[in-house]
PDB file of N, CA and C in Angstrom:
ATOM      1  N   UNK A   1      84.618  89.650  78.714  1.00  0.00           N
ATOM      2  CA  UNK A   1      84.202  89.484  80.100  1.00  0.00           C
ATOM      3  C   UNK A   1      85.351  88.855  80.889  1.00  0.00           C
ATOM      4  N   UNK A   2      85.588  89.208  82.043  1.00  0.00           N
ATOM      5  CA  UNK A   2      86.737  88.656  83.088  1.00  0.00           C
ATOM      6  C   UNK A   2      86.189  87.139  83.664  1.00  0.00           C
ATOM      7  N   UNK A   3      87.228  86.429  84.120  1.00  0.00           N
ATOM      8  CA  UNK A   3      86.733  85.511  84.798  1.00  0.00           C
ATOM      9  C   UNK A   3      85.940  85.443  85.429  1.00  0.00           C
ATOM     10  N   UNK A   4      85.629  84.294  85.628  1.00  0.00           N
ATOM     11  CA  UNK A   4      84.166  84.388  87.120  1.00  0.00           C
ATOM     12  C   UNK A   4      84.982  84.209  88.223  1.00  0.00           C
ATOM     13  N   UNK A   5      84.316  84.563  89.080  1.00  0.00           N
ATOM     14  CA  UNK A   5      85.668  84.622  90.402  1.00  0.00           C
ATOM     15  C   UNK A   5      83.790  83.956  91.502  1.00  0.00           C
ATOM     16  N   UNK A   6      83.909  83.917  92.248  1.00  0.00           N
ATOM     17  CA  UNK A   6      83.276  83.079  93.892  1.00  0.00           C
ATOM     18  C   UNK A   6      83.180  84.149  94.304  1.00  0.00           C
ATOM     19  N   UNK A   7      81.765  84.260  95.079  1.00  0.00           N
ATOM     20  CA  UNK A   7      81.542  85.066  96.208  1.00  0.00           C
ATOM     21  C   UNK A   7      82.574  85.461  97.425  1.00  0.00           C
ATOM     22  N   UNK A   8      83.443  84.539  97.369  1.00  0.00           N
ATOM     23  CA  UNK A   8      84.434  84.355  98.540  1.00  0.00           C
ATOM     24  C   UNK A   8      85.793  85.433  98.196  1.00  0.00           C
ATOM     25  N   UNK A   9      86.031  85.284  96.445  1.00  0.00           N
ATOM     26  CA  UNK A   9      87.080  86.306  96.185  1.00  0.00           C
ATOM     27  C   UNK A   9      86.449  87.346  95.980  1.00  0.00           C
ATOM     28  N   UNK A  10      85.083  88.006  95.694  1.00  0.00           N
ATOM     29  CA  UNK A  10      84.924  89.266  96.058  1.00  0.00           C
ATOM     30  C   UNK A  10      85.068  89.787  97.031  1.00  0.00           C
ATOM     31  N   UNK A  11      84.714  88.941  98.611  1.00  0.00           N
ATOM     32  CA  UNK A  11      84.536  89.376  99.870  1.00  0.00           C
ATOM     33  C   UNK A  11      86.159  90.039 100.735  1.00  0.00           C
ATOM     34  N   UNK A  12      87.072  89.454  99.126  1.00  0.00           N
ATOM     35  CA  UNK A  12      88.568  89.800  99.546  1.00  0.00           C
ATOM     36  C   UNK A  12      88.762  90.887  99.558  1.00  0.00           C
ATOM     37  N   UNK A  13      88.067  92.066  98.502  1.00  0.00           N
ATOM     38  CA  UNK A  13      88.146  92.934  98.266  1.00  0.00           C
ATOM     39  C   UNK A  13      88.247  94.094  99.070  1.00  0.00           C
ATOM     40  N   UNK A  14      88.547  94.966  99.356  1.00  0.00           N
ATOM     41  CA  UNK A  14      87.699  96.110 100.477  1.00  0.00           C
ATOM     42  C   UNK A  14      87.877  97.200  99.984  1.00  0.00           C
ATOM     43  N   UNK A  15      86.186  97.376  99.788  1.00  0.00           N
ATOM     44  CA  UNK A  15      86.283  98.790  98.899  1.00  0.00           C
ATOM     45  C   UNK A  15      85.512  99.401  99.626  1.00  0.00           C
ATOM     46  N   UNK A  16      86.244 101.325 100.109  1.00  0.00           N
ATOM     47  CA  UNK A  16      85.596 102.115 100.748  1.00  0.00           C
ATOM     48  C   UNK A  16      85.314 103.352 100.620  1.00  0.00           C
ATOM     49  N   UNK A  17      84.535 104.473 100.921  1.00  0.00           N
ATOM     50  CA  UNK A  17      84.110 105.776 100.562  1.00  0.00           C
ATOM     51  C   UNK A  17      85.553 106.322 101.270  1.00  0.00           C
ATOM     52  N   UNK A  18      85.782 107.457 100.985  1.00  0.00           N
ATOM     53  CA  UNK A  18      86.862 108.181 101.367  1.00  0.00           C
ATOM     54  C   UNK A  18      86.756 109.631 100.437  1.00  0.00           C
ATOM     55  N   UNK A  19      87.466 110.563 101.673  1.00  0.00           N
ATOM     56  CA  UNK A  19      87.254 112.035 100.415  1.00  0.00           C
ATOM     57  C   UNK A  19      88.546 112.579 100.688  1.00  0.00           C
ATOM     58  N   UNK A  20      88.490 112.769  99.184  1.00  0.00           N
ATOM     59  CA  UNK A  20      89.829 113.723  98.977  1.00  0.00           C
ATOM     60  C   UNK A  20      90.193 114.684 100.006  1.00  0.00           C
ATOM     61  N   UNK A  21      91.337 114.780 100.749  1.00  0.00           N
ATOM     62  CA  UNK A  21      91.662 116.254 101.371  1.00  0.00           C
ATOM     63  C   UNK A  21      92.937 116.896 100.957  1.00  0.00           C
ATOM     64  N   UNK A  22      93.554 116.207  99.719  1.00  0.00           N
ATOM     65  CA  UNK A  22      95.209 117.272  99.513  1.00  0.00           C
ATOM     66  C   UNK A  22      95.171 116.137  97.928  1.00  0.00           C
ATOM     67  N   UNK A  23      94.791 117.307  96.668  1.00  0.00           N
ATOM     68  CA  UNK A  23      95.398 116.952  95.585  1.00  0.00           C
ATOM     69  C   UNK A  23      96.657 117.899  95.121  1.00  0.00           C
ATOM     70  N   UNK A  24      97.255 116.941  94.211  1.00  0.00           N
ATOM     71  CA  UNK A  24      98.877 117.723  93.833  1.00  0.00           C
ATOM     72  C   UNK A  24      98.976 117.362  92.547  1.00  0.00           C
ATOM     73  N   UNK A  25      99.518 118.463  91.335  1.00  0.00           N
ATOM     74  CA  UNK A  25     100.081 117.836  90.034  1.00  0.00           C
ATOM     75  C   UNK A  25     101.630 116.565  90.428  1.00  0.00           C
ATOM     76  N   UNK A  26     101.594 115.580  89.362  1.00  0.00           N
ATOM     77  CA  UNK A  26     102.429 114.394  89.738  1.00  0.00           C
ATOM     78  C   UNK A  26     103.537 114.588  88.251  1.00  0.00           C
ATOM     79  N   UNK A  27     104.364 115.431  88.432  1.00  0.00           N
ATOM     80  CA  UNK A  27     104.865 115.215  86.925  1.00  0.00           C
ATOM     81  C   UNK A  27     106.126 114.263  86.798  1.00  0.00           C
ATOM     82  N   UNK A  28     105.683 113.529  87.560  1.00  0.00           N
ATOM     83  CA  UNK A  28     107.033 112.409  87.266  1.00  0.00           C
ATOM     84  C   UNK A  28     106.180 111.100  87.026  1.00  0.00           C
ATOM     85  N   UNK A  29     105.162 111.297  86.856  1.00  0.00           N
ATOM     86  CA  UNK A  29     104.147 109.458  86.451  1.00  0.00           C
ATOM     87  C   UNK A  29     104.050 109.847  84.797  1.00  0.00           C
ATOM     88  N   UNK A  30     104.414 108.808  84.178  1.00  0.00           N
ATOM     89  CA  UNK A  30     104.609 108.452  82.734  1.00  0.00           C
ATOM     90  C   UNK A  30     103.133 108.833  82.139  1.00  0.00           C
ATOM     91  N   UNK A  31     101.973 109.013  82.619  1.00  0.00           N
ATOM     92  CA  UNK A  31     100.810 109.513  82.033  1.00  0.00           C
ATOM     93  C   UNK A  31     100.358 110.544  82.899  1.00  0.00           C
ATOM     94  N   UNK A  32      99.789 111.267  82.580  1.00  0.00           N
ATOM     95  CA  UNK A  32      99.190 112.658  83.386  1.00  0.00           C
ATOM     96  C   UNK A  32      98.271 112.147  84.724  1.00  0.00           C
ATOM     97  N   UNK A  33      98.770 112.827  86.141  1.00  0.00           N
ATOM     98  CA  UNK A  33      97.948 112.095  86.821  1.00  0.00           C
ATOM     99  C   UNK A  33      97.820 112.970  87.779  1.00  0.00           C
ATOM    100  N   UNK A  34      97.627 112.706  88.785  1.00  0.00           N
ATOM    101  CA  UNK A  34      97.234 113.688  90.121  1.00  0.00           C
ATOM    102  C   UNK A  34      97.562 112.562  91.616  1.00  0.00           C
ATOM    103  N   UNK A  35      98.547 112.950  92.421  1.00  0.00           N
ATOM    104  CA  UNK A  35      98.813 112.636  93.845  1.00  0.00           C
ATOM    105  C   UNK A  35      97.701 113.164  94.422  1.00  0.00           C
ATOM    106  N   UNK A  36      96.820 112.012  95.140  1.00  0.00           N
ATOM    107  CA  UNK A  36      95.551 112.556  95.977  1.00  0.00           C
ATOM    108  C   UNK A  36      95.929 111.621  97.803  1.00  0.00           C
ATOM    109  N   UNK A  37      95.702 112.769  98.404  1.00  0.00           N
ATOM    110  CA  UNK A  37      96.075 112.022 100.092  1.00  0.00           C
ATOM    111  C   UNK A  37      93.703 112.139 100.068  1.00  0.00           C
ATOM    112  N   UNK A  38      93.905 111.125 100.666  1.00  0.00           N
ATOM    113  CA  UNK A  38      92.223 110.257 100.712  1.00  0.00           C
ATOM    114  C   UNK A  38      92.305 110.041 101.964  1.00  0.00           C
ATOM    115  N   UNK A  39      91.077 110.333 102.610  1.00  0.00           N
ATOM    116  CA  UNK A  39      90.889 110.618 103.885  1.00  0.00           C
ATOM    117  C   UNK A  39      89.572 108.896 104.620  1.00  0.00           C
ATOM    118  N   UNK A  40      89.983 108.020 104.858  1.00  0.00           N
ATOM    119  CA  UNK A  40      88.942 107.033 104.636  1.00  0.00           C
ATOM    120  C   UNK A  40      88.955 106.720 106.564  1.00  0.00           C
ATOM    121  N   UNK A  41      88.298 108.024 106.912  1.00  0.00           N
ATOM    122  CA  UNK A  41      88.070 107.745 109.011  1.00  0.00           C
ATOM    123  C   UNK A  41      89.031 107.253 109.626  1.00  0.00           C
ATOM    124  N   UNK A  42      88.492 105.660 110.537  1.00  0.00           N
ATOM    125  CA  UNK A  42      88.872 104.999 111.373  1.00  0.00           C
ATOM    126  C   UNK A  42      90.424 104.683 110.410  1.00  0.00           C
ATOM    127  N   UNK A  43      90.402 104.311 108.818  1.00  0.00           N
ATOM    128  CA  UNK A  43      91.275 103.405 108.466  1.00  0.00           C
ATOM    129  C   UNK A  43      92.300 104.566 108.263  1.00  0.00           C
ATOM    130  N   UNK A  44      92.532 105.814 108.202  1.00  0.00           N
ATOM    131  CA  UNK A  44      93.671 106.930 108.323  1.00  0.00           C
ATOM    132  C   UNK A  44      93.526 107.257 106.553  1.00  0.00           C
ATOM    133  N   UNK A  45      94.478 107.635 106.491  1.00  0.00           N
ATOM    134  CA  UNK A  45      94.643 108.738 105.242  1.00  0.00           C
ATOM    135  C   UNK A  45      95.604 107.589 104.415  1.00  0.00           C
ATOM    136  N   UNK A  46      95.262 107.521 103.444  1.00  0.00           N
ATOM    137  CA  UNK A  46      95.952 106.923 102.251  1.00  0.00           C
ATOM    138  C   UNK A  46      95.980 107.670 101.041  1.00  0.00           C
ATOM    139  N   UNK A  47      97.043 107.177 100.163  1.00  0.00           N
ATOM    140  CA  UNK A  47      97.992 108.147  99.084  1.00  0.00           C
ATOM    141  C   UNK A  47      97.189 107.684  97.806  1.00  0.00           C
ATOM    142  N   UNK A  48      97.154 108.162  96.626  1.00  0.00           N
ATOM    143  CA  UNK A  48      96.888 107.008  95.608  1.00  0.00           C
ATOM    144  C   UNK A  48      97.261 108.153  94.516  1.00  0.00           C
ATOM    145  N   UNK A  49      97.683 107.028  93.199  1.00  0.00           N
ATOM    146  CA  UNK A  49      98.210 108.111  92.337  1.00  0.00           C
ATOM    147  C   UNK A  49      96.870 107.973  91.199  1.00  0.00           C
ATOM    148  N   UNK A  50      95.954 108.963  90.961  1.00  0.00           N
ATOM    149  CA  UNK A  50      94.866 108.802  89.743  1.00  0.00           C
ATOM    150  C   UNK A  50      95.120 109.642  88.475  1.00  0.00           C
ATOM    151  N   UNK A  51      95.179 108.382  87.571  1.00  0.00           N
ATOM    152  CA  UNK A  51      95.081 109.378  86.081  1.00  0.00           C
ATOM    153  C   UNK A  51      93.362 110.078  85.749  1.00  0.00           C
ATOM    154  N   UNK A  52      93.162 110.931  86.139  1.00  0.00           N
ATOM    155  CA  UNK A  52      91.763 111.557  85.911  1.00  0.00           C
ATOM    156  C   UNK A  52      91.978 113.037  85.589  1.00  0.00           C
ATOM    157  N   UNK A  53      93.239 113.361  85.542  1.00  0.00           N
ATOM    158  CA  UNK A  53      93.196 114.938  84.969  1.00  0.00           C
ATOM    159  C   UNK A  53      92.469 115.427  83.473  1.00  0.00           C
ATOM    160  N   UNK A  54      91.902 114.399  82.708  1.00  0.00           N
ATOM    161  CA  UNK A  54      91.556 114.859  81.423  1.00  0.00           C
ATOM    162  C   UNK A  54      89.787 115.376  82.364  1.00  0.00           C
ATOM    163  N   UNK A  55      89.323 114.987  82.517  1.00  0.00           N
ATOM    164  CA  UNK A  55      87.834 115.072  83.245  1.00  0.00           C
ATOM    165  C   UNK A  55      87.618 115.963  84.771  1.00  0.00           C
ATOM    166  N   UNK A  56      88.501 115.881  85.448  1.00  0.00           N
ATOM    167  CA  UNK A  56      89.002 116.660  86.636  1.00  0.00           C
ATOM    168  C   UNK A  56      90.272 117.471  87.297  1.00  0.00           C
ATOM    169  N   UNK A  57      89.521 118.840  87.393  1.00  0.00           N
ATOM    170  CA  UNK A  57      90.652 119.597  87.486  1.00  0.00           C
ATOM    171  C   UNK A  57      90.939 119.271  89.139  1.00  0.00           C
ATOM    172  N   UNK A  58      92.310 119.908  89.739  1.00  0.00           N
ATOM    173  CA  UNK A  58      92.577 119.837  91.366  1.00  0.00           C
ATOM    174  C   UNK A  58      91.469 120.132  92.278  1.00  0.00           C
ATOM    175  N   UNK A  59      90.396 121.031  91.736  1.00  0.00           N
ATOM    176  CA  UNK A  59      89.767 121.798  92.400  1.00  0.00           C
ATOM    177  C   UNK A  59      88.372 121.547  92.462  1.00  0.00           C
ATOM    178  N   UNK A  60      87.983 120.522  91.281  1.00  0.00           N
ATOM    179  CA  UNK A  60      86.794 119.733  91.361  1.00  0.00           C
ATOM    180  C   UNK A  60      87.228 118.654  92.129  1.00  0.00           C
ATOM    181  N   UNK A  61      88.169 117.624  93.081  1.00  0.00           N
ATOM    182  CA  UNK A  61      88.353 116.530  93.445  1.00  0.00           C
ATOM    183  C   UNK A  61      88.903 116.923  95.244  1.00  0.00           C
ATOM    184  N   UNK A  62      89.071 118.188  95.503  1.00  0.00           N
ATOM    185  CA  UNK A  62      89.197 118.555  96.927  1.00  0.00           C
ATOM    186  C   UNK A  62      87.839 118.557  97.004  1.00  0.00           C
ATOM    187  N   UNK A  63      88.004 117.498  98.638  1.00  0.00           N
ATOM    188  CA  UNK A  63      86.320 117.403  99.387  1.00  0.00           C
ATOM    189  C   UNK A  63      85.457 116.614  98.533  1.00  0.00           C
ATOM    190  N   UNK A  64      85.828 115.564  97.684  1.00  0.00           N
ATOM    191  CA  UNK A  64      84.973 115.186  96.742  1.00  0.00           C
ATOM    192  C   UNK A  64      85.110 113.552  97.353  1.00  0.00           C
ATOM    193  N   UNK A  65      83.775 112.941  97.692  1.00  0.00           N
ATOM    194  CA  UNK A  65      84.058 111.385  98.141  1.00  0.00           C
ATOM    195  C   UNK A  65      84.007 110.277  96.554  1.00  0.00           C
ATOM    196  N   UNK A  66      85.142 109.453  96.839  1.00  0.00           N
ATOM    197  CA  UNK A  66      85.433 108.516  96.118  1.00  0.00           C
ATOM    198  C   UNK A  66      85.439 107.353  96.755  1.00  0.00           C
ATOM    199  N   UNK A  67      85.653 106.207  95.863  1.00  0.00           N
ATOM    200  CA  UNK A  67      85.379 104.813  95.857  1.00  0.00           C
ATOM    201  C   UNK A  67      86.717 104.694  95.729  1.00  0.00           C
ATOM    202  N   UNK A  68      87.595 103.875  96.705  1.00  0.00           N
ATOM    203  CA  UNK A  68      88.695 102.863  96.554  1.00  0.00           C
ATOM    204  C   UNK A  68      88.818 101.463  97.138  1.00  0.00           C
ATOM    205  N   UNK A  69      89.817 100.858  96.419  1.00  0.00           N
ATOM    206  CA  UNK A  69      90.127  99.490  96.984  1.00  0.00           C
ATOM    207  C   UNK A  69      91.433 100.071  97.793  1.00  0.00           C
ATOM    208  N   UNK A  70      91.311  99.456  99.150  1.00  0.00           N
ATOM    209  CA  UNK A  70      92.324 100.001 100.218  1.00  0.00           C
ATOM    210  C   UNK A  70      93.286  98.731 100.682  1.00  0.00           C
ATOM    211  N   UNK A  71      93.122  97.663 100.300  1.00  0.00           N
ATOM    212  CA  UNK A  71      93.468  96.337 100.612  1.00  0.00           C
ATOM    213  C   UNK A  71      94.548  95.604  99.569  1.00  0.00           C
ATOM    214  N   UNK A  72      94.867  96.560  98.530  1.00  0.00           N
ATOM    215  CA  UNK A  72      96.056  96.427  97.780  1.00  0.00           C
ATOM    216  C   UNK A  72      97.086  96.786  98.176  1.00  0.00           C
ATOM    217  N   UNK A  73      98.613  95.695  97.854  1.00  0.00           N
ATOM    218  CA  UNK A  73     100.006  95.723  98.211  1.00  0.00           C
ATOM    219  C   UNK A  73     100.112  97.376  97.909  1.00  0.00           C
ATOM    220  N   UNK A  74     101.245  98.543  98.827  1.00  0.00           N
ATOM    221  CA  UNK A  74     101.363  99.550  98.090  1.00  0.00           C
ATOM    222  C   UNK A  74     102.278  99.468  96.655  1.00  0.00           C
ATOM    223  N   UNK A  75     101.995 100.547  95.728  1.00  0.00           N
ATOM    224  CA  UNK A  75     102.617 100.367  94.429  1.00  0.00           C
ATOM    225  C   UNK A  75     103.400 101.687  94.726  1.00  0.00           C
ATOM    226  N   UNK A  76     104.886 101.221  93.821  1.00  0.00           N
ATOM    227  CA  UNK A  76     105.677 102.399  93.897  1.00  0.00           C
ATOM    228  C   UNK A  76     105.151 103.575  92.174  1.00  0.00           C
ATOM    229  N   UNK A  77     104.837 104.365  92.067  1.00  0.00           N
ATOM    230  CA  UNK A  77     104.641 104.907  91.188  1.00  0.00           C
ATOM    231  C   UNK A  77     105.779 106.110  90.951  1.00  0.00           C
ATOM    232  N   UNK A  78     106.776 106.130  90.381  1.00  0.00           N
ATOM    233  CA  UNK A  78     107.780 106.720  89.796  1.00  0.00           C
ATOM    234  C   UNK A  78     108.254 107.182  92.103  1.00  0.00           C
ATOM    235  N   UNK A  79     108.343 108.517  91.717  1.00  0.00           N
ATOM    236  CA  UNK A  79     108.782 108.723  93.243  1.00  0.00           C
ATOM    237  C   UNK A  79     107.613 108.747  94.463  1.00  0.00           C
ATOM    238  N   UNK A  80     106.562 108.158  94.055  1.00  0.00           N
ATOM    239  CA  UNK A  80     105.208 108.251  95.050  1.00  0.00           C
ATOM    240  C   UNK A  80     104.776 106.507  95.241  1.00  0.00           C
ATOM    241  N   UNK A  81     104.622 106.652  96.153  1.00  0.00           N
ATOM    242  CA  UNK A  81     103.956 104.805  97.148  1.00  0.00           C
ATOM    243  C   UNK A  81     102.345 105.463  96.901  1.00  0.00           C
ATOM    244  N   UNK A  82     102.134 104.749  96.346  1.00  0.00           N
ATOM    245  CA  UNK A  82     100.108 104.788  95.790  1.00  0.00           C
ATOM    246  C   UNK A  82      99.581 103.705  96.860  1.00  0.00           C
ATOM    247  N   UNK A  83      98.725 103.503  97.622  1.00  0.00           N
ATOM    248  CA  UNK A  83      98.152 102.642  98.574  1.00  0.00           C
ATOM    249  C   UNK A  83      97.525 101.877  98.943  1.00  0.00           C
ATOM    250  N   UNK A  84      96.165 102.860  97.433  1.00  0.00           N
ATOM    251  CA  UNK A  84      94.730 102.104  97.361  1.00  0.00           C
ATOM    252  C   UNK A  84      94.513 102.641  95.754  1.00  0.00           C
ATOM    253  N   UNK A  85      93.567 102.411  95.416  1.00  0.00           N
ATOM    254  CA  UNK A  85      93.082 102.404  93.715  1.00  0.00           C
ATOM    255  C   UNK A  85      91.877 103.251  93.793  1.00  0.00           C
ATOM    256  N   UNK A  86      91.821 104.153  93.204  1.00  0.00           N
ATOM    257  CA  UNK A  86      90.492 105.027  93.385  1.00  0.00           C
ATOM    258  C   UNK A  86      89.962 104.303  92.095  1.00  0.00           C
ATOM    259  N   UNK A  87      88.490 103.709  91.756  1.00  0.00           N
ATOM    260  CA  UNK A  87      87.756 103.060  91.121  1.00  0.00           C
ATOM    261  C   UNK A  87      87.041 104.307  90.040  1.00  0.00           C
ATOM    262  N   UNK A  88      86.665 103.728  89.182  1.00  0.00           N
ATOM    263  CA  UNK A  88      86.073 104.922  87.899  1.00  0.00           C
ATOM    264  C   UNK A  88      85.799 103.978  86.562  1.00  0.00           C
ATOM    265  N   UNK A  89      85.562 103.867  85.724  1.00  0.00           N
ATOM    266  CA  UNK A  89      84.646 103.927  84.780  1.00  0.00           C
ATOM    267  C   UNK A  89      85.427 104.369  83.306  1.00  0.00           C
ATOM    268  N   UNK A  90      86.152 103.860  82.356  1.00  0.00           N
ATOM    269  CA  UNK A  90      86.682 104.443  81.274  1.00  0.00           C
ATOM    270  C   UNK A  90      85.248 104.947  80.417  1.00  0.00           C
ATOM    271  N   UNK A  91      85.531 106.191  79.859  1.00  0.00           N
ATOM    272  CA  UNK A  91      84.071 106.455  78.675  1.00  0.00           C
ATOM    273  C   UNK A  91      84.382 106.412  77.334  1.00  0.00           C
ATOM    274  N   UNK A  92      83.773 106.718  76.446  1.00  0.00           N
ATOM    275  CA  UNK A  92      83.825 106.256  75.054  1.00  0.00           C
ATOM    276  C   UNK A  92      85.202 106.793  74.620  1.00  0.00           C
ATOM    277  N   UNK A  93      85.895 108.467  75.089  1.00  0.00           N
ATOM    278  CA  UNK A  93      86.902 108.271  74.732  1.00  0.00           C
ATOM    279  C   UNK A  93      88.491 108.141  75.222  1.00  0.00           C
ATOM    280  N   UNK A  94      87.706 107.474  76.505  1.00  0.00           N
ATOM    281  CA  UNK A  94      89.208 106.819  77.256  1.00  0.00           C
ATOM    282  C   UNK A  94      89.255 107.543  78.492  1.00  0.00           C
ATOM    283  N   UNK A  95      88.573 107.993  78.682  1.00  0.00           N
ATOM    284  CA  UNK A  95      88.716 109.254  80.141  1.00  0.00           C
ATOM    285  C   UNK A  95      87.967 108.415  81.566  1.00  0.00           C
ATOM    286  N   UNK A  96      88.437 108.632  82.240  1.00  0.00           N
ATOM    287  CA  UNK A  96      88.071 107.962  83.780  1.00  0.00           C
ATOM    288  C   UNK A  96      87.259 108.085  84.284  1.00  0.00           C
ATOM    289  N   UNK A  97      85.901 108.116  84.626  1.00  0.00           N
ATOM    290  CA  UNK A  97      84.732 108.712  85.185  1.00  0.00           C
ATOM    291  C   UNK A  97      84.606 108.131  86.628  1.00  0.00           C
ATOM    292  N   UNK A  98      84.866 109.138  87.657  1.00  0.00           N
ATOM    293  CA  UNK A  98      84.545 108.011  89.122  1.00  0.00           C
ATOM    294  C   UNK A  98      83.669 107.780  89.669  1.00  0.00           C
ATOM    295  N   UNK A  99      83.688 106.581  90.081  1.00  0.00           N
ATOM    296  CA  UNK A  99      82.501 106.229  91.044  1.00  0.00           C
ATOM    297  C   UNK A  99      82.372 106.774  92.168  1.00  0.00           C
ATOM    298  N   UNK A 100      81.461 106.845  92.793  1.00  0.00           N
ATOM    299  CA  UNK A 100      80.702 107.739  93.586  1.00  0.00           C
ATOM    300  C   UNK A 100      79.721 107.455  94.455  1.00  0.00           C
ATOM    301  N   UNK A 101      79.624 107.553  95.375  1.00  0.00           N
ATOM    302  CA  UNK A 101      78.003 107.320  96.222  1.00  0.00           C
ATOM    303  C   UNK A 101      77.113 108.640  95.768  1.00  0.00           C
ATOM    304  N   UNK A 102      75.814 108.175  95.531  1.00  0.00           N
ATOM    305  CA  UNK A 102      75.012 109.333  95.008  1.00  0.00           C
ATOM    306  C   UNK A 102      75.145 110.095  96.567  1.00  0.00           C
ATOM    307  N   UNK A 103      75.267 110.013  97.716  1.00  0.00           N
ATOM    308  CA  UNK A 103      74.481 110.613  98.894  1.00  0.00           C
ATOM    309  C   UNK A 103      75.618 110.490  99.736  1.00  0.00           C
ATOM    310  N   UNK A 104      75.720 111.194 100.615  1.00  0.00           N
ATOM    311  CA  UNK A 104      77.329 111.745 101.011  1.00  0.00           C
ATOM    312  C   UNK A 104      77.839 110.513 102.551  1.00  0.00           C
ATOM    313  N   UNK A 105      78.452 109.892 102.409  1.00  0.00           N
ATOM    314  CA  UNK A 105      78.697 108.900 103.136  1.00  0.00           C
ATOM    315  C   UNK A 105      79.978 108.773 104.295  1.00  0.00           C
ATOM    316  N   UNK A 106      79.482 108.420 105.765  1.00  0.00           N
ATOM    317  CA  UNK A 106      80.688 108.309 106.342  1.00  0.00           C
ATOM    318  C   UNK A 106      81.979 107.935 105.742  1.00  0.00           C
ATOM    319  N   UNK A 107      83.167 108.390 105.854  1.00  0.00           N
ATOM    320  CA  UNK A 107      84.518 108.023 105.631  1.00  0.00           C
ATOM    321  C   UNK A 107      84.750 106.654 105.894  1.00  0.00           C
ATOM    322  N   UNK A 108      85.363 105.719 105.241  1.00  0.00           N
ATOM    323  CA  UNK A 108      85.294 104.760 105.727  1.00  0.00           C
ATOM    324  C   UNK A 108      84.679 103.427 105.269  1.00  0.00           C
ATOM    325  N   UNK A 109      83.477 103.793 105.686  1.00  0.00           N
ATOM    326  CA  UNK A 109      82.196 102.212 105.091  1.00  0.00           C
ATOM    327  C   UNK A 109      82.946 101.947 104.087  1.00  0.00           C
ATOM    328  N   UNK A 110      82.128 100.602 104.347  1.00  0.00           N
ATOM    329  CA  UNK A 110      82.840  99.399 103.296  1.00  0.00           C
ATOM    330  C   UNK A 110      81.683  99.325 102.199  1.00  0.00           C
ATOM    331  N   UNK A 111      82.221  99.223 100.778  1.00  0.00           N
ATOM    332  CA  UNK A 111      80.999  99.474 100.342  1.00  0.00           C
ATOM    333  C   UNK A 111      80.674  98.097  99.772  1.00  0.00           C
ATOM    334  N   UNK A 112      79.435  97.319 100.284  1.00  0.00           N
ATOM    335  CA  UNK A 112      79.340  95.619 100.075  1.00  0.00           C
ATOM    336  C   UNK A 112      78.437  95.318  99.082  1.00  0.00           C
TER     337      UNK A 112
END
């Protein structure tokens, strides 16, 4: 189990719905991954680099809403600036499963 952290350092967090609109193969990141431009409304389009190619092909993740943290420093990932963290779920054998709103949600919201 992780530390306990305060109501106050969760509220640091900002995690929001956003949907994919431009995935790309990334073959310069040291594990198999996918360049996704994430479309999150008012807050503009952000980059993020996700290892989820074992579970999702390019074509299941166009138009598909995801969960990120948007409030992280950007990370340089080999030749790509990643922005935000798309959130997911490891499964029994190591594969990424993402989180999701069951029900299709403005771009944007914060999810609290």
């Amino acid at each position: 189990m992780a530390e306990e952290i305060s109501f106050e350092d969760f509220t640091k967090v900002d995690i929001r719905i956003g949907t994919v609109i431009e995935v790309n193969d990334f073959p310069k990141a040291r594990k198999p991954a996918y360049q996704l431009q994430i479309d999150f409304g008012d807050l503009g389009v952000k980059k993020s680099s996700a290892q989820i190619t074992d579970l999702y092909s390019k074509e299941d993740l166009l138009h598909r809403q995801v969960s990120a943290i948007v409030n992280f420093k950007p990370r340089q990932i080999a030749n790509f600036m990643s922005e935000c963290l798309v959130l997911g779920v490891y499964n029994k054998k190591g594969n990424v499963v993402l989180l999701q709103a069951s029900k299709t949600i403005k771009n944007g919201e914060q999810i609290r």
